[in-house]
C-alpha atoms as a PDB file:
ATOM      1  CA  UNK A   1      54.381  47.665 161.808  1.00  0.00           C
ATOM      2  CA  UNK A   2      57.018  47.774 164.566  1.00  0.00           C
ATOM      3  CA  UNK A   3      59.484  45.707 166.491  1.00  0.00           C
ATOM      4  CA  UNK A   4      61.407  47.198 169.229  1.00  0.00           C
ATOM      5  CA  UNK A   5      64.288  44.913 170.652  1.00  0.00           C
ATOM      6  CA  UNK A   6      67.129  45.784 173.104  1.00  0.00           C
ATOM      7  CA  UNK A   7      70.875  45.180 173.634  1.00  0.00           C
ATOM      8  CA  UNK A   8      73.165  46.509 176.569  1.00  0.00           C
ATOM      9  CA  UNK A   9      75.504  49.150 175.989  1.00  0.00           C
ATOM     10  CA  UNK A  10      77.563  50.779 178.633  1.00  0.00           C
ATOM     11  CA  UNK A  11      77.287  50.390 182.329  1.00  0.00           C
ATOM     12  CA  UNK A  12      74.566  48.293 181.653  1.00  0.00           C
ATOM     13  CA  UNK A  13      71.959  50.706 180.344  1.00  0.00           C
ATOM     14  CA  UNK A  14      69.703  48.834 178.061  1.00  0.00           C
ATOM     15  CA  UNK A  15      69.247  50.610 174.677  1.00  0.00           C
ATOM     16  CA  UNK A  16      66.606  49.782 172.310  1.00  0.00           C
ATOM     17  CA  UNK A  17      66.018  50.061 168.931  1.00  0.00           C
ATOM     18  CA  UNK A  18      62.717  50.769 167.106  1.00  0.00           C
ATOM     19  CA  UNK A  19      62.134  48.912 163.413  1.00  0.00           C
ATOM     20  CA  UNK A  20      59.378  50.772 161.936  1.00  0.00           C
ATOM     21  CA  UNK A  21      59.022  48.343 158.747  1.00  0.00           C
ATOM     22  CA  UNK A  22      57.678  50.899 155.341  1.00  0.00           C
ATOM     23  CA  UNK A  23      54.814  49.921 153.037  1.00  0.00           C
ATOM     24  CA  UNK A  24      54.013  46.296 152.116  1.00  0.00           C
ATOM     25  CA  UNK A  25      53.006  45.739 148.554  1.00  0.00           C
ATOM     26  CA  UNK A  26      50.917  42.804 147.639  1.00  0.00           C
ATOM     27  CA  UNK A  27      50.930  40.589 144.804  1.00  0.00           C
ATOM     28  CA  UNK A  28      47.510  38.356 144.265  1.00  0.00           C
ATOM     29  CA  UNK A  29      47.557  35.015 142.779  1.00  0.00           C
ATOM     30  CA  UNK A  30      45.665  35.065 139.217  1.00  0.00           C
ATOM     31  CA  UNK A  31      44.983  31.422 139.380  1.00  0.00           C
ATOM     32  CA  UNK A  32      44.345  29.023 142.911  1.00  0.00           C
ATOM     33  CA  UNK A  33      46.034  29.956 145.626  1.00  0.00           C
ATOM     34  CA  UNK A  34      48.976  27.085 146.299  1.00  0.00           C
ATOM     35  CA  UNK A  35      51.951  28.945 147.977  1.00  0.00           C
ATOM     36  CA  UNK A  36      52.521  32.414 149.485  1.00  0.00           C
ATOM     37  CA  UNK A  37      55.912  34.027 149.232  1.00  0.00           C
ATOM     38  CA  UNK A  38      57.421  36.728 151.246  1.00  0.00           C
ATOM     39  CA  UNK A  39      60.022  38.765 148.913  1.00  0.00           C
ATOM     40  CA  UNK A  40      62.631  40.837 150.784  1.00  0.00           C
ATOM     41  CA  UNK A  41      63.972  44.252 148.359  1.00  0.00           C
ATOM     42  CA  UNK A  42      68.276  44.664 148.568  1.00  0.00           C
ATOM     43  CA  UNK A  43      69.902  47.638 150.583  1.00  0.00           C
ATOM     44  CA  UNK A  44      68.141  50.711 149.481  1.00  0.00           C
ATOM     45  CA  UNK A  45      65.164  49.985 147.795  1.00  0.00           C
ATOM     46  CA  UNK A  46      61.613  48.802 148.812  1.00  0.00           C
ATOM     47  CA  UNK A  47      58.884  46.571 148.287  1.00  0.00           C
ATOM     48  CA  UNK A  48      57.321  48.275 144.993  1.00  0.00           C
ATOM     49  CA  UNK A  49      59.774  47.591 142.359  1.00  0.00           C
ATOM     50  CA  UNK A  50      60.168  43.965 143.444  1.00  0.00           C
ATOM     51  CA  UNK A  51      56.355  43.347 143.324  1.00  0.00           C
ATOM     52  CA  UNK A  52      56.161  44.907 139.661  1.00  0.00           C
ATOM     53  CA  UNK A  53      58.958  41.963 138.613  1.00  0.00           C
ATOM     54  CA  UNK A  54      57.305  39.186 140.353  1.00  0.00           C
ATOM     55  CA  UNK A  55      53.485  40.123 138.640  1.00  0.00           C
ATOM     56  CA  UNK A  56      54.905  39.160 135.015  1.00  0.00           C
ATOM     57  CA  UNK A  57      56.437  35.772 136.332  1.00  0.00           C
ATOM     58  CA  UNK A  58      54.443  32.927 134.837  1.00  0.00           C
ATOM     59  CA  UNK A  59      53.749  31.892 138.536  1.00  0.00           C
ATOM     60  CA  UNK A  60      49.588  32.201 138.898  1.00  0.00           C
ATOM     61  CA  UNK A  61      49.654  30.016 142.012  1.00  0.00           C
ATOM     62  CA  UNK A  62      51.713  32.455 144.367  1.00  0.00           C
ATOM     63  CA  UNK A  63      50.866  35.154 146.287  1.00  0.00           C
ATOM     64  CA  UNK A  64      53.656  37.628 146.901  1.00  0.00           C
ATOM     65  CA  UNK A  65      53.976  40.047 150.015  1.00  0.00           C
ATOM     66  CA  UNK A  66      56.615  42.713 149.138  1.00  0.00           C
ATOM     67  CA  UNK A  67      57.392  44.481 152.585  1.00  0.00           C
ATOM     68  CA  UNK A  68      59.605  47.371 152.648  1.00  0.00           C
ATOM     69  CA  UNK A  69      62.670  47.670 155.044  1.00  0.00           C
ATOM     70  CA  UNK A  70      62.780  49.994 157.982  1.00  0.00           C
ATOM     71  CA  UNK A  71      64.560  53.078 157.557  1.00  0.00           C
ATOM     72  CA  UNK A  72      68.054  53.084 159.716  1.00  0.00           C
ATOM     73  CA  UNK A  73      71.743  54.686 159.830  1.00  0.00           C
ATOM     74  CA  UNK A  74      73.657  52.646 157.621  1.00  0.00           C
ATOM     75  CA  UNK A  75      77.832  51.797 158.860  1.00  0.00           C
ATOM     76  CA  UNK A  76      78.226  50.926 154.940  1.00  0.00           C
ATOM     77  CA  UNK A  77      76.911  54.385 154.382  1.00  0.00           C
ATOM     78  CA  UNK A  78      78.870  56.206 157.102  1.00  0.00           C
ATOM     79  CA  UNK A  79      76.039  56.408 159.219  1.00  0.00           C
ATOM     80  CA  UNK A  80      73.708  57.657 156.641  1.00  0.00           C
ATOM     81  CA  UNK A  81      70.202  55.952 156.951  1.00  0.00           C
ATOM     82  CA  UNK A  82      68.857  53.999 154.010  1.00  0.00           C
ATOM     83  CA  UNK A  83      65.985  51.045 154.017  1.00  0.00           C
ATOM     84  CA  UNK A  84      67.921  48.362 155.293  1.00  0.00           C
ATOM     85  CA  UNK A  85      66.932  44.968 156.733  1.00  0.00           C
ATOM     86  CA  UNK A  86      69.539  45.122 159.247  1.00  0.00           C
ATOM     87  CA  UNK A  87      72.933  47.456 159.932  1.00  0.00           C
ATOM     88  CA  UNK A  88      75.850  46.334 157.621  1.00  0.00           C
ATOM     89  CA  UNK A  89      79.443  47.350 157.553  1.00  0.00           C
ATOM     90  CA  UNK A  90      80.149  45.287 154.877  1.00  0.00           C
ATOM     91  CA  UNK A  91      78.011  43.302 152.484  1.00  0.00           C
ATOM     92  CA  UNK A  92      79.932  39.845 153.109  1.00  0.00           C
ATOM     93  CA  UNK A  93      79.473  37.064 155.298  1.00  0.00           C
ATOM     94  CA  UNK A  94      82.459  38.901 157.256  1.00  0.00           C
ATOM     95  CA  UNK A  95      81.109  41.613 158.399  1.00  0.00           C
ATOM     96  CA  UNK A  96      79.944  41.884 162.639  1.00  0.00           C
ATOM     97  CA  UNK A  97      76.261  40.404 162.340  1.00  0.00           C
ATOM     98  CA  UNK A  98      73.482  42.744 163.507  1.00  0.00           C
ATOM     99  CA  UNK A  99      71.741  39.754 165.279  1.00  0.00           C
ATOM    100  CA  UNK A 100      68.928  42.204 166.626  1.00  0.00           C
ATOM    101  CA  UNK A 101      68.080  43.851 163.123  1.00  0.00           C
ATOM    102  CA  UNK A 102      68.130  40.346 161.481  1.00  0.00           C
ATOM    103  CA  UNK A 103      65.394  38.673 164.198  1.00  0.00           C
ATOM    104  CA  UNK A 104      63.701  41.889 163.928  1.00  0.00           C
ATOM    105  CA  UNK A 105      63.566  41.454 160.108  1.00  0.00           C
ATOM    106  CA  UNK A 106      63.146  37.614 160.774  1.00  0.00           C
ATOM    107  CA  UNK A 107      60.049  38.051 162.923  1.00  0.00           C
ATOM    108  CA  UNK A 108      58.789  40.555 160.378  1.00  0.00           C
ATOM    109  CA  UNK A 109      58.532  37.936 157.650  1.00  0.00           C
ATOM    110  CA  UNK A 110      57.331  35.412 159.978  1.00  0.00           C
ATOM    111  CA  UNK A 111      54.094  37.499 161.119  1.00  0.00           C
ATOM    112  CA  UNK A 112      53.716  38.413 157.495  1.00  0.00           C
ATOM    113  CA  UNK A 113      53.009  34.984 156.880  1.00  0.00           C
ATOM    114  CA  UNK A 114      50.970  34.149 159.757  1.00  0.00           C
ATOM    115  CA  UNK A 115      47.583  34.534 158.812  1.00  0.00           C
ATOM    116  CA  UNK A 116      47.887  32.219 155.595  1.00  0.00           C
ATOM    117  CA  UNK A 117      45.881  29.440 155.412  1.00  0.00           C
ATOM    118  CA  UNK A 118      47.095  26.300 156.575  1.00  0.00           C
ATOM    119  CA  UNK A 119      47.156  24.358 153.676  1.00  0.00           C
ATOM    120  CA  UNK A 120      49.071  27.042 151.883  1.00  0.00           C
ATOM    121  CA  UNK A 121      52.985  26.422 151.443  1.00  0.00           C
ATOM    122  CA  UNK A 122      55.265  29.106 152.819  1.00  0.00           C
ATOM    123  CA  UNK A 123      58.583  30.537 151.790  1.00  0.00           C
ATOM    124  CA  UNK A 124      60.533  33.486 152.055  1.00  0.00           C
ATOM    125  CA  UNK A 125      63.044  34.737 148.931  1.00  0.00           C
ATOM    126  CA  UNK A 126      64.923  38.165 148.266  1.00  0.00           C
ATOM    127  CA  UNK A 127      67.729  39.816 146.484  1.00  0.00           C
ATOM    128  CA  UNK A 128      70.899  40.740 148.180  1.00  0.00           C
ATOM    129  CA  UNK A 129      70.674  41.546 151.675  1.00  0.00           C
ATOM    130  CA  UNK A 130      67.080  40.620 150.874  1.00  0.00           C
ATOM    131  CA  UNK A 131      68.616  36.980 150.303  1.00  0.00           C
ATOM    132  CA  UNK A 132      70.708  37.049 153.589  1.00  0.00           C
ATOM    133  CA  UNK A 133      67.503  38.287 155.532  1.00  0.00           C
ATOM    134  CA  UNK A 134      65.997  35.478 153.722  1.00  0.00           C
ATOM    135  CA  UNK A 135      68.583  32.784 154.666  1.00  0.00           C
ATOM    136  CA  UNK A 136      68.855  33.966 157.960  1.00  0.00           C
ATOM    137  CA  UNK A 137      65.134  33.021 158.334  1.00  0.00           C
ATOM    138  CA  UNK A 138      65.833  29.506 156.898  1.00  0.00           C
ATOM    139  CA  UNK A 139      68.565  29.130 159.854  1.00  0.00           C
ATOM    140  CA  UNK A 140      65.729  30.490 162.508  1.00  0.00           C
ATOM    141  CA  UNK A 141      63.985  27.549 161.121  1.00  0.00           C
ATOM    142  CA  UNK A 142      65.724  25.243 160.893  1.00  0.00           C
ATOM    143  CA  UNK A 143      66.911  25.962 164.308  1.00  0.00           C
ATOM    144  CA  UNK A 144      63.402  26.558 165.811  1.00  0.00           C
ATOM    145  CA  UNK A 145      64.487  29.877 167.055  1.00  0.00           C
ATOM    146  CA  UNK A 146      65.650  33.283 166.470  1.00  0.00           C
ATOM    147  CA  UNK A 147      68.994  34.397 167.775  1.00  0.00           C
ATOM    148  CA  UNK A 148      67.670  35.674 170.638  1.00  0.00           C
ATOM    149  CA  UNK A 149      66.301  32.293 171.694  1.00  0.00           C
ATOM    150  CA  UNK A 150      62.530  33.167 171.136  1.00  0.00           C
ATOM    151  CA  UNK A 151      60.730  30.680 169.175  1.00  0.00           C
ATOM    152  CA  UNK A 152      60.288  31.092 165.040  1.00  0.00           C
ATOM    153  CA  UNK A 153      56.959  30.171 164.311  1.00  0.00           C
ATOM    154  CA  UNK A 154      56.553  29.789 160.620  1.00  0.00           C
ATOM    155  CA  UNK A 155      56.912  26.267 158.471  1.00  0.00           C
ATOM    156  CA  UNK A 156      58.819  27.400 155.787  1.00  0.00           C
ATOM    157  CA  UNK A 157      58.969  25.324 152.600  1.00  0.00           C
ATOM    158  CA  UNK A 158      60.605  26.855 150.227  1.00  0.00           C
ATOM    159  CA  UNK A 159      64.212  29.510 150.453  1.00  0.00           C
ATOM    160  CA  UNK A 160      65.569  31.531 147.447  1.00  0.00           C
ATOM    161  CA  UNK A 161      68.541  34.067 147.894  1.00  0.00           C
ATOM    162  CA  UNK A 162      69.514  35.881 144.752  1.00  0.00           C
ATOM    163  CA  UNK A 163      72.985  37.141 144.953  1.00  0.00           C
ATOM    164  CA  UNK A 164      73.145  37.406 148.686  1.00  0.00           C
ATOM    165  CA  UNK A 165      75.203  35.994 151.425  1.00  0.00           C
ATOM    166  CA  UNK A 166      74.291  33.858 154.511  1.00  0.00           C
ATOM    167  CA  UNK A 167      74.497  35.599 157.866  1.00  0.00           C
ATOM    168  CA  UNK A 168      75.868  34.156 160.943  1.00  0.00           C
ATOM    169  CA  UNK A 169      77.350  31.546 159.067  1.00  0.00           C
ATOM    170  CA  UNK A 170      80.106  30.641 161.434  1.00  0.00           C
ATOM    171  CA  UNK A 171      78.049  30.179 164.676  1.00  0.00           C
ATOM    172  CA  UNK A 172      75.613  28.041 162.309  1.00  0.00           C
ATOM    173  CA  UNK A 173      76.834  24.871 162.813  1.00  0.00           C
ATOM    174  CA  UNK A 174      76.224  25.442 166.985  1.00  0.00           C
ATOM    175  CA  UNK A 175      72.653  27.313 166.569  1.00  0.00           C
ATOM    176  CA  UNK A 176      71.818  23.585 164.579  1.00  0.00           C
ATOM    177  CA  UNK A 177      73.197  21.361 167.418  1.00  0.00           C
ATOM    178  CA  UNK A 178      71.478  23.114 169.870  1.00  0.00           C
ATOM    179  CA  UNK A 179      68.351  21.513 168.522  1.00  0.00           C
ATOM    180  CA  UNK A 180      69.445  18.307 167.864  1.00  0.00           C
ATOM    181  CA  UNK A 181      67.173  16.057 165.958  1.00  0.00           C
ATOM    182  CA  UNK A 182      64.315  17.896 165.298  1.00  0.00           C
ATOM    183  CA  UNK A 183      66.803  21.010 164.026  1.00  0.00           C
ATOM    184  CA  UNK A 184      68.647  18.180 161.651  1.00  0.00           C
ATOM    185  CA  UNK A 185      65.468  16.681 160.112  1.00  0.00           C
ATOM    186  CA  UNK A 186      64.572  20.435 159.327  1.00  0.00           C
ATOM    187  CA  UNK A 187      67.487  21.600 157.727  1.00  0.00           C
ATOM    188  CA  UNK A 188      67.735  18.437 156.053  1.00  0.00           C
ATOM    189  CA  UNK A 189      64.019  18.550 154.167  1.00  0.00           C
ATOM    190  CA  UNK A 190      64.408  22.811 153.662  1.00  0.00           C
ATOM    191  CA  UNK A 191      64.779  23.620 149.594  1.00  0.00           C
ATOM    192  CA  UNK A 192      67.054  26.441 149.222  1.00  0.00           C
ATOM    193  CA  UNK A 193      67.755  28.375 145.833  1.00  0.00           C
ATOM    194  CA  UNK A 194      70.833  29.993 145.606  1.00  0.00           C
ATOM    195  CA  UNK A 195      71.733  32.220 142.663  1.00  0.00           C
ATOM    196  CA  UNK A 196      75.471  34.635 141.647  1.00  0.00           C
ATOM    197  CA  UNK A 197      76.600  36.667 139.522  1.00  0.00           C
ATOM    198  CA  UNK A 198      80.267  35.469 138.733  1.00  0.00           C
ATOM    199  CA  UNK A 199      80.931  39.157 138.420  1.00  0.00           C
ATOM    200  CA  UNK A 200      79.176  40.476 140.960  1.00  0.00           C
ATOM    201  CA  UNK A 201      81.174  43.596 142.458  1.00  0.00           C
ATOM    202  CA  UNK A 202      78.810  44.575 145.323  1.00  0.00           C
ATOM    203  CA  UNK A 203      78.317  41.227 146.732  1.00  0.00           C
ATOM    204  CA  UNK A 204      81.267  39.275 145.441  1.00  0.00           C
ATOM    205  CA  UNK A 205      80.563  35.390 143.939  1.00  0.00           C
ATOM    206  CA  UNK A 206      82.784  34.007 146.681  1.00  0.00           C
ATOM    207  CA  UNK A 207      80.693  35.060 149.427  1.00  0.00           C
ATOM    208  CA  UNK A 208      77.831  33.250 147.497  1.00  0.00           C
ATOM    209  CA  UNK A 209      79.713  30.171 146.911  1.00  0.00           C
ATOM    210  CA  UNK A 210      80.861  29.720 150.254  1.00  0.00           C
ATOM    211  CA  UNK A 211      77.647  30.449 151.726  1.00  0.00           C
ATOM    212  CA  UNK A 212      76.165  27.301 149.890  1.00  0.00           C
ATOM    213  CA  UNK A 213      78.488  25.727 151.075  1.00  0.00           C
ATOM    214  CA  UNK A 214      78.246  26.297 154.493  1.00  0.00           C
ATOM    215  CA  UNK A 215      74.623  25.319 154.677  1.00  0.00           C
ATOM    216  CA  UNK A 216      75.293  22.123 152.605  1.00  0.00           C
ATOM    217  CA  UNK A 217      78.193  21.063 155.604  1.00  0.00           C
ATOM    218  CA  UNK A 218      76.033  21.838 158.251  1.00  0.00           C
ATOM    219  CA  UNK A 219      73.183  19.799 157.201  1.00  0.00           C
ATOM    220  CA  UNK A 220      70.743  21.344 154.660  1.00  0.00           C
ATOM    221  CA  UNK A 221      70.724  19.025 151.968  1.00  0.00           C
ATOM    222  CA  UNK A 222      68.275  20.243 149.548  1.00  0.00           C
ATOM    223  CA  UNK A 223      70.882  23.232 148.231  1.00  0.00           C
ATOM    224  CA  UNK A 224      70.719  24.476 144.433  1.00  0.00           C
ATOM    225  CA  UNK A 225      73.504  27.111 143.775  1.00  0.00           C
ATOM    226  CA  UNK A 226      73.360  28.430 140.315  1.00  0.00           C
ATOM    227  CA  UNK A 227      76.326  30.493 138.858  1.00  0.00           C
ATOM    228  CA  UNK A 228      75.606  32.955 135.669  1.00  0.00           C
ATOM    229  CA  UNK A 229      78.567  33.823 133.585  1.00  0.00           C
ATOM    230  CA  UNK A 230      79.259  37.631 132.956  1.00  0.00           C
ATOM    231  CA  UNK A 231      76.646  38.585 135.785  1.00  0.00           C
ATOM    232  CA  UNK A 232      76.796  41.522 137.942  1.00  0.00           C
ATOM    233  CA  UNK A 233      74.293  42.681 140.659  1.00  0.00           C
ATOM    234  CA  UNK A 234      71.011  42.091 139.051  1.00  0.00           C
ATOM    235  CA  UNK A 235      68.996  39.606 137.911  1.00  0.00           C
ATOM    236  CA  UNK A 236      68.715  38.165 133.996  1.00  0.00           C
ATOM    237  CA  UNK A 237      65.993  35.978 132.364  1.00  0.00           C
ATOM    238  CA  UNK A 238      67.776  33.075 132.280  1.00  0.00           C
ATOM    239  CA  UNK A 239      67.826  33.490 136.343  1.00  0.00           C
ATOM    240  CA  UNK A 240      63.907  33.949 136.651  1.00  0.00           C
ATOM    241  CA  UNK A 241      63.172  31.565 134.058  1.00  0.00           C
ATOM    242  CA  UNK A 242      65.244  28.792 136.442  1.00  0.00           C
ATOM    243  CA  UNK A 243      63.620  30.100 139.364  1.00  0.00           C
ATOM    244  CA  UNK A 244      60.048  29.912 137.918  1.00  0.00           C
ATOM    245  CA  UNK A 245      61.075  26.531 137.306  1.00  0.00           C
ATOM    246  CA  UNK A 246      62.531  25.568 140.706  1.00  0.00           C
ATOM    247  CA  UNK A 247      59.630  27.182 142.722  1.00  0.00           C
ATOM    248  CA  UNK A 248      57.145  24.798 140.628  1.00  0.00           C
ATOM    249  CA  UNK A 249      58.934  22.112 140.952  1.00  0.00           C
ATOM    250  CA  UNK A 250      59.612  22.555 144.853  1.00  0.00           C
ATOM    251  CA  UNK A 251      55.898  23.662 145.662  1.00  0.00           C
ATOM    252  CA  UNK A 252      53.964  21.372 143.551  1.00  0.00           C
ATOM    253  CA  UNK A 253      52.902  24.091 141.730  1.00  0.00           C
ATOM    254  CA  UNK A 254      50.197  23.950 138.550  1.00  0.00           C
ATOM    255  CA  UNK A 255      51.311  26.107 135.669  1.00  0.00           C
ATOM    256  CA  UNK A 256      54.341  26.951 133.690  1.00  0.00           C
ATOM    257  CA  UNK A 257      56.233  29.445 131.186  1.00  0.00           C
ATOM    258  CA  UNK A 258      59.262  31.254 131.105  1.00  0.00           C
ATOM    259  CA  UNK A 259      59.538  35.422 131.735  1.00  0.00           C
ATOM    260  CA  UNK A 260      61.134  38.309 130.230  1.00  0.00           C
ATOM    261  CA  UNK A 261      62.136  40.958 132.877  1.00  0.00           C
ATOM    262  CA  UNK A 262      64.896  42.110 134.362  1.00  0.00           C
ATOM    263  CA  UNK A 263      65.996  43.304 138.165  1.00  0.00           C
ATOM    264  CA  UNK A 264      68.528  46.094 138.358  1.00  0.00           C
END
């Protein structure tokens, strides 16, 4: 699938850029169907290896939709392209925002989950700039709107970001306002999971810290950040395990148990 979107460069001219998303792996619920999940891959990867974790979690009740990034030239990378959710010059909450890639990548998840059933609960999670895609798309909700001002469609009720970083996080608190009450009470009633590494050296624990934190002043009140001693840039069992947990508990999900895999 596609999205094409467009920004003006000089003299006007209006250049676009095509997002040809990759292969979307899906995960099937072994028990009934309670909550569907879209899981976004970190800088580099794709959809596969992510949907091979997620089958051993103890979680029969979810279905999982594993999409895989477009392919794009990469600033980190000097320009080399890599599957990337959006351009990055930096993996921080510093760095110039790509505010086209991310609605592109925001929209993506959103139709992803649009033909779920209606009594299905929604959420989005992912793993490095997986997790900022995926807390970008709480901010779309939250706000009722991507950046561009077009309308976000999906109800999410659940938001995990494993060592990530939150996007646009200074213009946040002005995206909220915009919407004024309804915006509020949405941020407000949003669960978000946030879990670092405390030595992390791609995506340092600061930028994770301060990311919580600048959703919890700005009006999302339902914010877990967990911090893992000795952690780099993957995921551990004690991580999942608290995530299984969290998701349950959040979702209303049946079922329980604790897993065994790791993310690199």
């Amino acid at each position: 699938m596609s999205f094409t979107g467009s920004s003006f460069g000089s003299g006007g001219r209006t250049v676009r850029r095509a997002f040809e998303f990759g292969r979307t792996y899906v995960v099937r619920p072994k028990g009934r169907h309670q909550a569907t999940v879209v899981w976004l891959h970190g800088l580099g990867d794709n959809g596969s290896s992510w949907s091979q974790l997620l089958e051993t979690l103890p979680l029969p009740n979810i279905k999982w939709i594993c999409p895989t990034a477009p392919t794009q030239p990469i600033s980190i990378f000097g320009g080399f392209p890599s599957t990337a959710w959006f351009n990055v010059g930096d993996l921080s909450e510093d760095a110039p925002d790509d505010l086209e890639g991310l609605d592109a990548a925001a929209a993506h998840v959103a139709n992803l989950l649009s033909n779920e059933p209606a009594d299905i609960k929604l959420g989005v999670g992912g793993f490095s700039m997986g997790a900022a895609t995926a807390l970008y798309s709480a901010t779309c909700f939250a706000a009722g709107k991507y950046g561009n001002g077009n309308p976000y469609p999906a109800k999410l009720s659940a938001v995990v970001g494993l060592s990530g970083w939150l996007p646009c996080a200074k213009i946040l608190r002005s995206k909220l306002e915009e919407g004024v009450e309804e915006a509020t009470r949405r941020a407000a009633s949003l669960p978000i999971f946030l879990c670092h590494g405390k030595v992390d050296d791609v995506v340092l624990y600061k930028y994770g810290e301060k990311s919580s934190r600048a959703l919890t002043s700005t009006g999302f009140q339902d914010v877990t950040f967990k911090s893992y001693t000795g952690l780099g840039h993957y995921t551990v069992p004690e991580e999942m395990d608290e995530l299984c947990a969290w998701l349950i508990s959040k979702l209303g999900l049946e079922g329980q148990g604790s897993s065994s895999m790791t993310k690199c």
